[in-house]
N, C-alpha and C. Protein backbone atom coordinates (compact mmCIF):
# COMPACT_ATOMS: atom_id res chain seq x y z
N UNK A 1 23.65 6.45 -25.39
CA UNK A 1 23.64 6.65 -23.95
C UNK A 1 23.47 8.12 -23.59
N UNK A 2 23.28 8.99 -24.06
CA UNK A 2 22.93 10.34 -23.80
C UNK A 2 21.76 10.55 -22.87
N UNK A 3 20.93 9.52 -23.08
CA UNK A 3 19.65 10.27 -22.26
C UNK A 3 20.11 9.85 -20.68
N UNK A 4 20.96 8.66 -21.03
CA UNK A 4 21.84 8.80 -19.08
C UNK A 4 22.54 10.28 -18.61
N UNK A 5 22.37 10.64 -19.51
CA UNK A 5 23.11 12.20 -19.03
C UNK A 5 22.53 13.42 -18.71
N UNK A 6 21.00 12.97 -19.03
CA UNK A 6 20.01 14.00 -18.91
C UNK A 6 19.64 14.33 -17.64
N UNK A 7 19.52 15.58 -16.42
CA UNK A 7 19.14 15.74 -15.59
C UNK A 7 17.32 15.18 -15.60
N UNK A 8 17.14 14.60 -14.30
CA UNK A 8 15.75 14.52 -13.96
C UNK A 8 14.68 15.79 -13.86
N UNK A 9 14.20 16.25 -14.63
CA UNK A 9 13.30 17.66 -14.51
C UNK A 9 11.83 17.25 -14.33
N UNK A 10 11.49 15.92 -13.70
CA UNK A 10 10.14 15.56 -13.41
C UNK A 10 10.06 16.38 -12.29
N UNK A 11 8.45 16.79 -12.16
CA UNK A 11 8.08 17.57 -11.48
C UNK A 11 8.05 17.03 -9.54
N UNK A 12 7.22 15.83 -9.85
CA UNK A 12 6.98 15.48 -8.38
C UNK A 12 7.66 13.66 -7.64
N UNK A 13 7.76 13.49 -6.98
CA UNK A 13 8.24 11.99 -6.59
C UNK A 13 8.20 10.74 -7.48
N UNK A 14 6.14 11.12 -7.90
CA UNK A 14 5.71 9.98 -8.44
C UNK A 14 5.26 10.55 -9.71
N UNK A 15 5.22 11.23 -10.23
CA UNK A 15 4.90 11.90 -11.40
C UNK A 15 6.80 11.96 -12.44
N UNK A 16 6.05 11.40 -13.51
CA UNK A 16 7.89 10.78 -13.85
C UNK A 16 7.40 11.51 -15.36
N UNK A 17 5.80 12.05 -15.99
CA UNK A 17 5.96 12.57 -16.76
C UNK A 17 6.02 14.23 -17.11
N UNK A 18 5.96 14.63 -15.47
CA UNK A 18 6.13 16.41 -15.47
C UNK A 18 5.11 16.44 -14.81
N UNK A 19 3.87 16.04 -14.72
CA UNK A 19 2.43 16.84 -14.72
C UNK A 19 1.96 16.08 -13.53
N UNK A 20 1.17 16.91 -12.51
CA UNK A 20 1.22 16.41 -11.41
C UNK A 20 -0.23 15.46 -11.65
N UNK A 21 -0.59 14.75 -10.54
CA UNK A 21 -1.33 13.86 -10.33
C UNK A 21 -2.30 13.88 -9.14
N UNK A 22 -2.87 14.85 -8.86
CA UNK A 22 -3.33 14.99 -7.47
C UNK A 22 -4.21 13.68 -6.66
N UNK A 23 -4.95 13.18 -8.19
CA UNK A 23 -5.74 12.16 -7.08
C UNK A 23 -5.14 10.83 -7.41
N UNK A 24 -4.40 10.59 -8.14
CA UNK A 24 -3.42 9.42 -8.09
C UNK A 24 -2.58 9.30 -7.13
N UNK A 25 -1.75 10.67 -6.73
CA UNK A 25 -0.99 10.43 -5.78
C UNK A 25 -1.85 10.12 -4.15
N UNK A 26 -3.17 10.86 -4.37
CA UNK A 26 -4.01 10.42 -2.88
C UNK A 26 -4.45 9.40 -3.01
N UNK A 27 -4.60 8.55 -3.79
CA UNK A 27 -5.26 7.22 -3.88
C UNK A 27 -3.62 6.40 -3.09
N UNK A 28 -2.55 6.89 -3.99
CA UNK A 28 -1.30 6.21 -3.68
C UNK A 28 -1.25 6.08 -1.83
N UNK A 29 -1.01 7.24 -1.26
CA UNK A 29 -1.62 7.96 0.09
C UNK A 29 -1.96 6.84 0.79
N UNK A 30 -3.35 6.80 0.11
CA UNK A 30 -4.37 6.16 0.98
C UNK A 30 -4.43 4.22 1.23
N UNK A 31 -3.93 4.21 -0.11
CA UNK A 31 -3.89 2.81 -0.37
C UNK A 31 -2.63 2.18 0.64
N UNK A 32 -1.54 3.14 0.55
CA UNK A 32 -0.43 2.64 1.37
C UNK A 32 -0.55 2.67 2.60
N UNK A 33 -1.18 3.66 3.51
CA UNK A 33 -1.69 3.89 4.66
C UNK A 33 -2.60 2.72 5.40
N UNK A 34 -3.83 2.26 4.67
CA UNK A 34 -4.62 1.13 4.96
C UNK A 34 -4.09 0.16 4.60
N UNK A 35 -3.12 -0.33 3.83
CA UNK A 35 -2.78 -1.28 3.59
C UNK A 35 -1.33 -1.89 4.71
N UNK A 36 -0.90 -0.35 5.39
CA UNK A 36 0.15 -0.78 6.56
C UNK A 36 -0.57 -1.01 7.62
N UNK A 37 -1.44 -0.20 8.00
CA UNK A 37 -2.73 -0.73 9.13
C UNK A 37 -2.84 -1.95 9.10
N UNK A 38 -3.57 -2.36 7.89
CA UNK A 38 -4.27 -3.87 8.00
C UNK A 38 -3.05 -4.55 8.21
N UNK A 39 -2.16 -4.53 7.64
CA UNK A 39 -0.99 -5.84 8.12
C UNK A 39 -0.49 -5.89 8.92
N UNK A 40 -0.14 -4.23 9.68
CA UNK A 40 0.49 -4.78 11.15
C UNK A 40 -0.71 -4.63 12.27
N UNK A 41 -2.15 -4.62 11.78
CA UNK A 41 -2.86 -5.00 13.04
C UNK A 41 -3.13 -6.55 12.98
N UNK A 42 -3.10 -7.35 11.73
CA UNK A 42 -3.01 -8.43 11.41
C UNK A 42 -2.92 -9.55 12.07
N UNK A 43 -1.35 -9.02 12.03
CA UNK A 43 -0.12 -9.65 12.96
C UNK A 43 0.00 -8.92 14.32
N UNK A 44 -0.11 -8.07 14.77
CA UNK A 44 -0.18 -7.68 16.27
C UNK A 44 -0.96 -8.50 16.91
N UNK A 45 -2.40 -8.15 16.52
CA UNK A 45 -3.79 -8.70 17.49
C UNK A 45 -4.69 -9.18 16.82
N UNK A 46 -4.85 -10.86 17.53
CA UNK A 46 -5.77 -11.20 16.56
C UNK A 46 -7.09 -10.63 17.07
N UNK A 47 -7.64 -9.98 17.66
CA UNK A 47 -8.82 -9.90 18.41
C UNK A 47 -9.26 -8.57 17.58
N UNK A 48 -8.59 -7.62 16.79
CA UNK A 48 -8.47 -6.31 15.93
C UNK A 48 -8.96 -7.21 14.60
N UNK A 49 -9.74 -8.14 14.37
CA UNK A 49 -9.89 -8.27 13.40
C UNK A 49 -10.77 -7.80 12.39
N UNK A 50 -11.84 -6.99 12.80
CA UNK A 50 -12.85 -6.11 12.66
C UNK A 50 -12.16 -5.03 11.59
N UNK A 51 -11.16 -4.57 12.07
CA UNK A 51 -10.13 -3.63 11.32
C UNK A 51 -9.32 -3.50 10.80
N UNK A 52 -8.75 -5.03 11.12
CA UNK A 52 -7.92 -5.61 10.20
C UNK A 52 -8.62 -5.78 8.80
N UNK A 53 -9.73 -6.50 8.83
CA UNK A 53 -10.68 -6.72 7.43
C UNK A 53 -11.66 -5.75 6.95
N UNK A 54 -11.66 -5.21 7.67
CA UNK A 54 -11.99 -3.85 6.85
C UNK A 54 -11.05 -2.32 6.29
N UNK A 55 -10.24 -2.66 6.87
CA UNK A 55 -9.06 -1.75 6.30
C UNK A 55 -8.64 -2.48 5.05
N UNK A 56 -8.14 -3.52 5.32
CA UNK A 56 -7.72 -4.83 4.03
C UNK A 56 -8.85 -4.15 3.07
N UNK A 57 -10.41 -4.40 3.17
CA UNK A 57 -10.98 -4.70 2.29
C UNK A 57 -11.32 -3.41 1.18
N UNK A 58 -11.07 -1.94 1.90
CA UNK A 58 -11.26 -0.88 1.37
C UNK A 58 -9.62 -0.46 0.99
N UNK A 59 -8.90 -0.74 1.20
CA UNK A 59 -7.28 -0.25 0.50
C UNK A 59 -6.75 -1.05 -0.37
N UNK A 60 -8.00 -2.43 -0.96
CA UNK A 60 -7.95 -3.11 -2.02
C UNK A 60 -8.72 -2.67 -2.70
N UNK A 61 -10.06 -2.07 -2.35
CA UNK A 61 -10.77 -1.34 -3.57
C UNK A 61 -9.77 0.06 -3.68
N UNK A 62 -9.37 0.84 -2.89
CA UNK A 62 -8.78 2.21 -3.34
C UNK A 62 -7.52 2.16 -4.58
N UNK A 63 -7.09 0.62 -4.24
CA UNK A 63 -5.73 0.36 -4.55
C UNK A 63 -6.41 -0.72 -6.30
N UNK A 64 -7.23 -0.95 -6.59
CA UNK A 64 -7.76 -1.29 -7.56
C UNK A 64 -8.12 -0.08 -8.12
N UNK A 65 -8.89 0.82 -7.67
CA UNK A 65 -8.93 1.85 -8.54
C UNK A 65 -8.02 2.92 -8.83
N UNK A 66 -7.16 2.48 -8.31
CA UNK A 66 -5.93 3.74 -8.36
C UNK A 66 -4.84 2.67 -9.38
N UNK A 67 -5.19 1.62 -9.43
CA UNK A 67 -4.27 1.29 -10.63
C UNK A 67 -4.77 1.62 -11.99
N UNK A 68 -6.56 1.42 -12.06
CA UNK A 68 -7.01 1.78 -13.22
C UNK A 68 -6.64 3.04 -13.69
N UNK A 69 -6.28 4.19 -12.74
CA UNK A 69 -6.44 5.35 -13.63
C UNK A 69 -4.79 5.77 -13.28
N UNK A 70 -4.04 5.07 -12.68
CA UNK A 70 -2.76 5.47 -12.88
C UNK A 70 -1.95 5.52 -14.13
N UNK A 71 -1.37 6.65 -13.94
CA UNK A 71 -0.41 7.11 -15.22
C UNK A 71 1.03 6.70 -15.48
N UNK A 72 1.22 6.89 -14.30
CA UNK A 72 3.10 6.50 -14.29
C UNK A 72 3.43 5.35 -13.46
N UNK A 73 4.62 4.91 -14.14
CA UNK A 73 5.20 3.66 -13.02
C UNK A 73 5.49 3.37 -11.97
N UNK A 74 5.96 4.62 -11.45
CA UNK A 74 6.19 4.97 -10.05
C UNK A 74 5.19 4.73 -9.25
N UNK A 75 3.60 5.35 -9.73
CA UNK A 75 2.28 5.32 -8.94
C UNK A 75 2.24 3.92 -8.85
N UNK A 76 2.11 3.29 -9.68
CA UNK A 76 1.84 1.70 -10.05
C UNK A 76 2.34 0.48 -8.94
N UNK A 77 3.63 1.19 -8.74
CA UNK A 77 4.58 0.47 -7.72
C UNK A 77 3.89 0.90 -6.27
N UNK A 78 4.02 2.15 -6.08
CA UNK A 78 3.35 1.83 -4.77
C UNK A 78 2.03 1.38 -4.88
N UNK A 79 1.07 1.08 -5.48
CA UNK A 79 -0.27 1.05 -5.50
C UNK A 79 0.02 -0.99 -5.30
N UNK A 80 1.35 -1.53 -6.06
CA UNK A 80 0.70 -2.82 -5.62
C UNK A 80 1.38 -2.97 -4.16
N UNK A 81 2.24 -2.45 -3.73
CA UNK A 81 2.90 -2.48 -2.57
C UNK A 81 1.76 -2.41 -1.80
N UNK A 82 1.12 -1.53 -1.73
CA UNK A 82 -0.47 -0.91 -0.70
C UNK A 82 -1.14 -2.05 -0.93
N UNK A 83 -1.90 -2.61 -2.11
CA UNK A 83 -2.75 -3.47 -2.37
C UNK A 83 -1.77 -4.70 -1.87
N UNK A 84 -0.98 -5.14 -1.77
CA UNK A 84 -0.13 -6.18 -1.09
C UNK A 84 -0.71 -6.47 -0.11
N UNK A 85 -0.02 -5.62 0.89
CA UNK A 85 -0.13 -5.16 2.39
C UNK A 85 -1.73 -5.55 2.45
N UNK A 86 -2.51 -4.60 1.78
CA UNK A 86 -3.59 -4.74 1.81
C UNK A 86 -4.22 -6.05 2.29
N UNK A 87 -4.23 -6.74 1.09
CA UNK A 87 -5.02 -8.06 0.91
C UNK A 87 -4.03 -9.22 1.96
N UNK A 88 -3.14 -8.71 2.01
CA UNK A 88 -2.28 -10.02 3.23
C UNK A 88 -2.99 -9.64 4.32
N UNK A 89 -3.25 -8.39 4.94
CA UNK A 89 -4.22 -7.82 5.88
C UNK A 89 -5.50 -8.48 6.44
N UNK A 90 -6.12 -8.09 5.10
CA UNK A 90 -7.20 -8.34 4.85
C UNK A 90 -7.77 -9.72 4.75
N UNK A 91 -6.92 -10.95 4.15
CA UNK A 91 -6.70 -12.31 4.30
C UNK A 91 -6.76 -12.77 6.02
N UNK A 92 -5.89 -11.83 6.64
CA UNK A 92 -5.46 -12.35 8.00
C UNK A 92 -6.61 -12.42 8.77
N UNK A 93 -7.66 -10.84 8.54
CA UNK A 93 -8.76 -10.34 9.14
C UNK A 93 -9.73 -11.57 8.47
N UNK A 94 -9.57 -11.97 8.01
CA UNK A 94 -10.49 -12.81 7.30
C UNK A 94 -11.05 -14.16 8.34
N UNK A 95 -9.48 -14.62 8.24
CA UNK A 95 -9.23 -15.58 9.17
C UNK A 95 -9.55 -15.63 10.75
N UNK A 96 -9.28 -14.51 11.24
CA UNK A 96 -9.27 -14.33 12.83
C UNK A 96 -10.95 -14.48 12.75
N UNK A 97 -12.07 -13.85 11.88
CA UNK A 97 -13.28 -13.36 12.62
C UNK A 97 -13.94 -12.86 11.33
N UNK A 98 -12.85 -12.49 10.68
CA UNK A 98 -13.95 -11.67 9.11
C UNK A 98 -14.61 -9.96 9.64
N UNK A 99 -15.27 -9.89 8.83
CA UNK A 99 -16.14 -8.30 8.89
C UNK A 99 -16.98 -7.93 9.98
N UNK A 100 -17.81 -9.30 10.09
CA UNK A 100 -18.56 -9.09 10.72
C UNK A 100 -18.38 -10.17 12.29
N UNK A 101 -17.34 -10.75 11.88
CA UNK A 101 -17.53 -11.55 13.51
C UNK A 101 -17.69 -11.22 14.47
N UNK A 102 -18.97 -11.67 15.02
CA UNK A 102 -18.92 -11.11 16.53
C UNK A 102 -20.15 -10.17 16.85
N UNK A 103 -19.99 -9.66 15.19
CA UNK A 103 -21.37 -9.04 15.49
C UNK A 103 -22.70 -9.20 14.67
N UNK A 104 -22.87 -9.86 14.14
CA UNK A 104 -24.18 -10.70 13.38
C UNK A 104 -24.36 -11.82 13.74
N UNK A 105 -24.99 -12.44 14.37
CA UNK A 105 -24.99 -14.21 14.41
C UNK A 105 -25.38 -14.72 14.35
């Protein structure tokens, strides 16, 4: 049990092995950001569905590629949290109208 006794000397929030992560943590950022958009415009308005499914649909690709090149566990966690949000979003936008409803026909 010693290493319970060890102070935390990681460098940053999500960086758990010292060394920072600049575009992991902006993918993290970004993925969580579009992925709270899409779900609470989701559920607010269905008539936002334009942005609902397209926010969904790009903070599931950011949030797919930010798992591929993530390093630490920490990143990992928020990245499916974001991609969650995301695709429940993005599902919803789906439903109301999709990408393009409304405007191709």
């Amino acid at each position: 049990m010693a290493q319970a006794m060890r102070p935390n000397t990681a460098g940053g929030l999500f960086a758990t092995d010292g060394k920072p992560h600049p575009l992991q943590d902006t993918l993290l950022a970004v993925t969580l950001v579009l992925g709270l958009t899409s779900f609470v415009v989701a559920l607010v308005d269905d008539d936002l569905h334009l942005l609902s499914s397209w926010a969904g649909l790009v903070g599931i690709l950011t949030g797919a590629y930010g798992q591929w090149i993530s390093e630490t566990t920490r990143e990992r966690f928020g990245l499916i949290l974001g991609l969650g949000a995301s695709a429940v979003g993005f599902f919803l936008g789906m439903a109301h109208g999709g990408l393009f409803g409304g405007l191709i026909d």
